[in-house]
N, C-alpha and C. Protein backbone atom coordinates (compact mmCIF):
# COMPACT_ATOMS: atom_id res chain seq x y z
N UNK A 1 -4.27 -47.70 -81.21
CA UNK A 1 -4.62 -48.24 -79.90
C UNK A 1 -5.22 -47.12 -79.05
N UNK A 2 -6.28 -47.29 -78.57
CA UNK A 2 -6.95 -46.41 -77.64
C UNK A 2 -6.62 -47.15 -76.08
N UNK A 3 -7.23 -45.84 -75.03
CA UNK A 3 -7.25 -46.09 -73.67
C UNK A 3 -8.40 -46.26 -73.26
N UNK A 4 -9.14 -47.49 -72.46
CA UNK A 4 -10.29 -47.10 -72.18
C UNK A 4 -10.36 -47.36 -70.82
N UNK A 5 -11.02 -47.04 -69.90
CA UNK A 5 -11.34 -47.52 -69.15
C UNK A 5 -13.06 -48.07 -68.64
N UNK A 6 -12.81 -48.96 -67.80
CA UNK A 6 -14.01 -50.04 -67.46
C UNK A 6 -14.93 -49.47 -66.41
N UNK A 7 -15.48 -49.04 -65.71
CA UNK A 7 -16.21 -49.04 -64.56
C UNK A 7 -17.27 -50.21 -64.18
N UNK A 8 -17.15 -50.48 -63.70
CA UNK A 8 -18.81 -51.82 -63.59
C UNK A 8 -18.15 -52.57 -62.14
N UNK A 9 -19.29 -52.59 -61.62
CA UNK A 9 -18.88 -53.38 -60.44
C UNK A 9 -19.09 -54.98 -60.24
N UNK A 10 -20.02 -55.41 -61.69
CA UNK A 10 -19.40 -57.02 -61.83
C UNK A 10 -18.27 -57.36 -62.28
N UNK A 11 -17.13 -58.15 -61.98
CA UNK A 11 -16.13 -58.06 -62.39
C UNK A 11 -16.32 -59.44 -63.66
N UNK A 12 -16.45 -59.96 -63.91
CA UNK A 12 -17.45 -61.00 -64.65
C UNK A 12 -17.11 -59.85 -66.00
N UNK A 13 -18.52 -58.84 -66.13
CA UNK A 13 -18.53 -58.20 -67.35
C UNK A 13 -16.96 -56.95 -67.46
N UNK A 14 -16.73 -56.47 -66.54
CA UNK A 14 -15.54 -55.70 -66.75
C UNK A 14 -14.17 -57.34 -67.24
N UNK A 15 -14.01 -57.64 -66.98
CA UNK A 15 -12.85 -58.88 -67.51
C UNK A 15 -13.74 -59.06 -69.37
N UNK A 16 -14.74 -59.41 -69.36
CA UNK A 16 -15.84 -59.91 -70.59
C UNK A 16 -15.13 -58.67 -71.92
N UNK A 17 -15.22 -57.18 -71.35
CA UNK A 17 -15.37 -56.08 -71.98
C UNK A 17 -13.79 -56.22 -72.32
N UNK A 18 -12.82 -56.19 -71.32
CA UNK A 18 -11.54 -56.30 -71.43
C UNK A 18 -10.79 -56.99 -72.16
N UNK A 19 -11.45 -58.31 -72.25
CA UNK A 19 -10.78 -58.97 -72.97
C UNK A 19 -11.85 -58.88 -74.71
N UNK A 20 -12.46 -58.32 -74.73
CA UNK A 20 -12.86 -57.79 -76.48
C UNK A 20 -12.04 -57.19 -77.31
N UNK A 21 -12.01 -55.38 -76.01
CA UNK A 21 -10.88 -54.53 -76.52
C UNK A 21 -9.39 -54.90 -76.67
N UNK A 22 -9.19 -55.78 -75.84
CA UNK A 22 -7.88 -55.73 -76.00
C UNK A 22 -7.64 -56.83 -77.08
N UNK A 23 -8.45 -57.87 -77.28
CA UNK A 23 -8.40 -58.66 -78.48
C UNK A 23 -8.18 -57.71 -80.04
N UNK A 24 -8.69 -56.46 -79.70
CA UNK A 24 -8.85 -55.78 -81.36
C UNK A 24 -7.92 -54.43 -81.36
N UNK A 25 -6.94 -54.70 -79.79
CA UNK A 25 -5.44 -53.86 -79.90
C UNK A 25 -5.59 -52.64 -78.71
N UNK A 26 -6.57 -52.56 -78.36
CA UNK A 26 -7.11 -50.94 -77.31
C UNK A 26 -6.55 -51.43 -75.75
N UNK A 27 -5.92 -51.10 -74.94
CA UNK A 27 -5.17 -51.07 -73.53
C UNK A 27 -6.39 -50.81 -72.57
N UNK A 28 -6.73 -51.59 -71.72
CA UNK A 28 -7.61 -51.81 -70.87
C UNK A 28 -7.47 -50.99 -69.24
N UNK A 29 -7.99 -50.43 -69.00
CA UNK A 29 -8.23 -50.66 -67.07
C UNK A 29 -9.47 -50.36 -66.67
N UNK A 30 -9.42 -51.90 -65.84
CA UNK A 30 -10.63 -52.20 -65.04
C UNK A 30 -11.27 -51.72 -63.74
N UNK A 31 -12.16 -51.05 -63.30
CA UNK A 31 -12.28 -50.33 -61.69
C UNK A 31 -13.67 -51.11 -61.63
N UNK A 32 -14.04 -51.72 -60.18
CA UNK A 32 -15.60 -52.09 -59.92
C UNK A 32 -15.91 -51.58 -59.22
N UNK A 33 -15.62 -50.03 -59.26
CA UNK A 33 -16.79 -48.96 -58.16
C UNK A 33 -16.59 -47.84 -58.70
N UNK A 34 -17.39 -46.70 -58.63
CA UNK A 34 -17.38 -45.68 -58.98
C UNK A 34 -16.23 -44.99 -58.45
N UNK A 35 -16.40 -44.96 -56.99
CA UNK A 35 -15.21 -44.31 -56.03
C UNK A 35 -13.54 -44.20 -57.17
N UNK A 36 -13.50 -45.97 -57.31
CA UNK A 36 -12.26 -45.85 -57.91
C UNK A 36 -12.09 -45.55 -59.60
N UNK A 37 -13.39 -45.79 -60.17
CA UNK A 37 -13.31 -45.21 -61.30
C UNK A 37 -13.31 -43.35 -61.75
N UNK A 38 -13.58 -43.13 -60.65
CA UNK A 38 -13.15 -41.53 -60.08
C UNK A 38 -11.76 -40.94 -60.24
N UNK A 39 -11.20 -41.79 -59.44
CA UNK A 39 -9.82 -41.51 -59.02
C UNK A 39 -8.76 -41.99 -60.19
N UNK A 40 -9.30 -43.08 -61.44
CA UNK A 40 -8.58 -43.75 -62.30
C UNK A 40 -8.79 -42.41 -63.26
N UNK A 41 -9.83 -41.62 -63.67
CA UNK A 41 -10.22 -40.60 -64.67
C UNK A 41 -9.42 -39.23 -64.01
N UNK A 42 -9.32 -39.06 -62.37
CA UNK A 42 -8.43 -37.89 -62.48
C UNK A 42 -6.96 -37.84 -62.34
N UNK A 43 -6.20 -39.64 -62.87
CA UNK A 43 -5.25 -39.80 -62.75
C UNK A 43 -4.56 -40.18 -63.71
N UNK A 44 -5.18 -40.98 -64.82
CA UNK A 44 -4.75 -40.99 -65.61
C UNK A 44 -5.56 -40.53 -67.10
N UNK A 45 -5.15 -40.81 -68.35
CA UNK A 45 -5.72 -40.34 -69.28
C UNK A 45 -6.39 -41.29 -70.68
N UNK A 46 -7.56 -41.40 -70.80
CA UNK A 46 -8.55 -42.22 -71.27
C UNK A 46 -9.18 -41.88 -72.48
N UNK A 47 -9.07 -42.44 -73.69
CA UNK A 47 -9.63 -42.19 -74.75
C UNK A 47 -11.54 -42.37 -74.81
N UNK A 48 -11.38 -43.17 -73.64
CA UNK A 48 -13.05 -43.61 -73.46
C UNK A 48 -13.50 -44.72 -71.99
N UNK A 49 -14.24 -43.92 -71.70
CA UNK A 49 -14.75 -44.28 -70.41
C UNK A 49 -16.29 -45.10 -70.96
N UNK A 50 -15.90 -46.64 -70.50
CA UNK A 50 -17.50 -47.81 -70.45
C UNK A 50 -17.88 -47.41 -68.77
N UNK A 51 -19.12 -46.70 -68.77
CA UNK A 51 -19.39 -47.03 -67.15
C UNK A 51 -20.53 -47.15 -67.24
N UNK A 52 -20.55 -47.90 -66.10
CA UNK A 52 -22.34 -49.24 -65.82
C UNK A 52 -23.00 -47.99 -65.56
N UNK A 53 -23.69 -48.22 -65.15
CA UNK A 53 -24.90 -47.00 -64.46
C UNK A 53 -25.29 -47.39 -63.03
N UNK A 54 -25.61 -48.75 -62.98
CA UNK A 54 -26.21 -49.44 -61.76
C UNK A 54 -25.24 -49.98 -60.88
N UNK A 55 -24.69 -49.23 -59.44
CA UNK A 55 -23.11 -50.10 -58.84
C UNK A 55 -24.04 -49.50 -57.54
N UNK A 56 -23.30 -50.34 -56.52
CA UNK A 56 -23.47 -49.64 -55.11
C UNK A 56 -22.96 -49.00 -54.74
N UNK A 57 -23.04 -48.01 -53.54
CA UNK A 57 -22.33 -46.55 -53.19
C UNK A 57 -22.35 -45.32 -53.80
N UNK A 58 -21.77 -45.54 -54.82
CA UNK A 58 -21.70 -44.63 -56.14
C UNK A 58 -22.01 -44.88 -57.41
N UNK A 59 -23.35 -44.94 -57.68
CA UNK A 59 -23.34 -45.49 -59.27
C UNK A 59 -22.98 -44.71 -59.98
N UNK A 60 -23.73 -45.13 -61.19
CA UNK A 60 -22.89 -44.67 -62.39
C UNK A 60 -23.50 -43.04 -62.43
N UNK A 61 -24.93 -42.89 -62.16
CA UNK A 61 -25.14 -41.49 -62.15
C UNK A 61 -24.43 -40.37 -61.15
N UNK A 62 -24.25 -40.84 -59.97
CA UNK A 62 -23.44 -39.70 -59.41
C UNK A 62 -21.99 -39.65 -59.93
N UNK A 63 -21.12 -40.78 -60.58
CA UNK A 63 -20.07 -40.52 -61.33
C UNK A 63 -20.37 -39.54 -62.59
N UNK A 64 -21.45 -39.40 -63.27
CA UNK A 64 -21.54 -38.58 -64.28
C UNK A 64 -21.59 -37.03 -63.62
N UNK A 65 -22.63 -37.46 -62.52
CA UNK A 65 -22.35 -35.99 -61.93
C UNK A 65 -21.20 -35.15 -61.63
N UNK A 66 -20.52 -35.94 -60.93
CA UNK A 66 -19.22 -35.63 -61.08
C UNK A 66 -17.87 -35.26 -62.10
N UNK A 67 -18.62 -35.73 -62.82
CA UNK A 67 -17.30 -35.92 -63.86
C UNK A 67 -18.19 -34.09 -64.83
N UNK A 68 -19.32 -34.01 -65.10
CA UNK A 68 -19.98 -33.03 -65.88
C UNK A 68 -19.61 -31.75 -65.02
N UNK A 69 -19.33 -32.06 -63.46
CA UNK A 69 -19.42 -30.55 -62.99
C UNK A 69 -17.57 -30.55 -62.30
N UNK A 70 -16.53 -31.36 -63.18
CA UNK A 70 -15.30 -31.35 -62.75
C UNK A 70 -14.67 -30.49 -64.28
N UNK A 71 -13.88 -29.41 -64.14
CA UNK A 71 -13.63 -28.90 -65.65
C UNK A 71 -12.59 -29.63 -65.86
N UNK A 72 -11.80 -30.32 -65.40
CA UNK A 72 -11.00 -31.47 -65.89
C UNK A 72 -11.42 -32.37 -66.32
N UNK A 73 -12.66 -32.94 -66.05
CA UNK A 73 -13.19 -34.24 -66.81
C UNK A 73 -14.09 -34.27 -67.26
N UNK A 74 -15.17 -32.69 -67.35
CA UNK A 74 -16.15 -32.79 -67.99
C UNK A 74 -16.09 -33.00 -69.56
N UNK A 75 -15.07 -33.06 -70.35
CA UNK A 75 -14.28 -33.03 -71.92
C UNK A 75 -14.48 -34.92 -72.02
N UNK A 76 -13.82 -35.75 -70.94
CA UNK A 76 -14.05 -37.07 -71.00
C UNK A 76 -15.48 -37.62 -71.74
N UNK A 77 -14.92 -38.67 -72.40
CA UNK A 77 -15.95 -39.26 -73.53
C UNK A 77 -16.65 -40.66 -72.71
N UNK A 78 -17.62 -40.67 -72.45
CA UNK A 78 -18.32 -41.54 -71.63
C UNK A 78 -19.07 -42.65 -72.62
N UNK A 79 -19.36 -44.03 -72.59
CA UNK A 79 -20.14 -44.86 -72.75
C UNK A 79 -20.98 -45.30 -71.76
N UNK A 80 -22.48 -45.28 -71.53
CA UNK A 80 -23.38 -45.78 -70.72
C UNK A 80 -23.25 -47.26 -71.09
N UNK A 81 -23.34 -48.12 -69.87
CA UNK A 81 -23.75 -49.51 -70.50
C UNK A 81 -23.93 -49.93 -68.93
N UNK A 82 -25.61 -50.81 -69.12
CA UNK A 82 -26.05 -51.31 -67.84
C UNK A 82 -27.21 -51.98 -68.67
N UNK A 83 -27.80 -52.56 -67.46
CA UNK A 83 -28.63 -54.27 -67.60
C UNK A 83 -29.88 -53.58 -67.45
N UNK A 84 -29.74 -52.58 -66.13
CA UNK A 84 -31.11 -51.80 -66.17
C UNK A 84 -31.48 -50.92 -66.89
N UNK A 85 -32.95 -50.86 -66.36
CA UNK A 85 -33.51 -49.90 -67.09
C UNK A 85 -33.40 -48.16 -66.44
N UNK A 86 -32.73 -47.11 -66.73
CA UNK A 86 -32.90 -46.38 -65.94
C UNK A 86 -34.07 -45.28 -66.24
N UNK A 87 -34.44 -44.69 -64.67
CA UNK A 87 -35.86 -43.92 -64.81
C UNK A 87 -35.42 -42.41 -65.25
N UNK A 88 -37.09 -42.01 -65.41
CA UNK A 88 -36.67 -41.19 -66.21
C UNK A 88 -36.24 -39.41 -65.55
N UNK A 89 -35.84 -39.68 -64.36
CA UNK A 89 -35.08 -38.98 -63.83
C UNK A 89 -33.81 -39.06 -63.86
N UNK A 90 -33.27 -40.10 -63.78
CA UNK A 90 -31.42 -40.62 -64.07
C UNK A 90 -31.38 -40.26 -65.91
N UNK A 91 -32.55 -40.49 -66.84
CA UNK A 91 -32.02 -40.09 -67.66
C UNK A 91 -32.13 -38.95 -67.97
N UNK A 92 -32.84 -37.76 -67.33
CA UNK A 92 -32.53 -36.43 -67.28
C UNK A 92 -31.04 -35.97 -66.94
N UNK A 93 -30.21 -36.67 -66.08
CA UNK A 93 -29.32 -36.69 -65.40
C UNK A 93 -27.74 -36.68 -66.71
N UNK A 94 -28.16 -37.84 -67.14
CA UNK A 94 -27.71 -38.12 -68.03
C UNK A 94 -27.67 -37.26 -68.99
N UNK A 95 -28.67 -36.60 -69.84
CA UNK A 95 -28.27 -35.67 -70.80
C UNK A 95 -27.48 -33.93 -70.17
């Protein structure tokens, strides 16, 4: 059983994702903002982070930012997953 957590601010696809993993045994938590998917990664401990890219306030790229320049969470294992297309500055960002 793994830990993952959700980021996405439709709650629609975070419930969608949740109920996959946890169908095939993996422990779920769901956040629909970056802010709190922030605070869920420096609180608790996650075998794998799904985060959208595209949210309001804080998308998914300034959460990467964050998380790449935190030495506590830059080790965290990230999944990108979003609807958009991102440019090719966010995916500079990204690598």
């Amino acid at each position: 059983m793994k830990n993952v957590l959700i980021i996405d601010d439709n709650k629609d696809i975070t419930e969608l994702y949740k109920t996959i993993l946890e169908s095939a045994g993996h422990k779920c938590i769901t956040v629909n903002d970056g802010k709190g998917g922030l605070e869920a990664l420096q609180t608790k401990s996650f075998d794998l982070t799904l985060l959208d890219l595209a949210m309001p306030d804080m998308s998914g790229i300034d959460v990467l930012d964050i998380i790449k320049n935190d030495p506590n969470l830059k080790s965290s294992r990230i999944l990108i997953i979003t609807a958009s297309s991102p440019t090719d500055a966010e995916m500079e960002k990204i690598r």
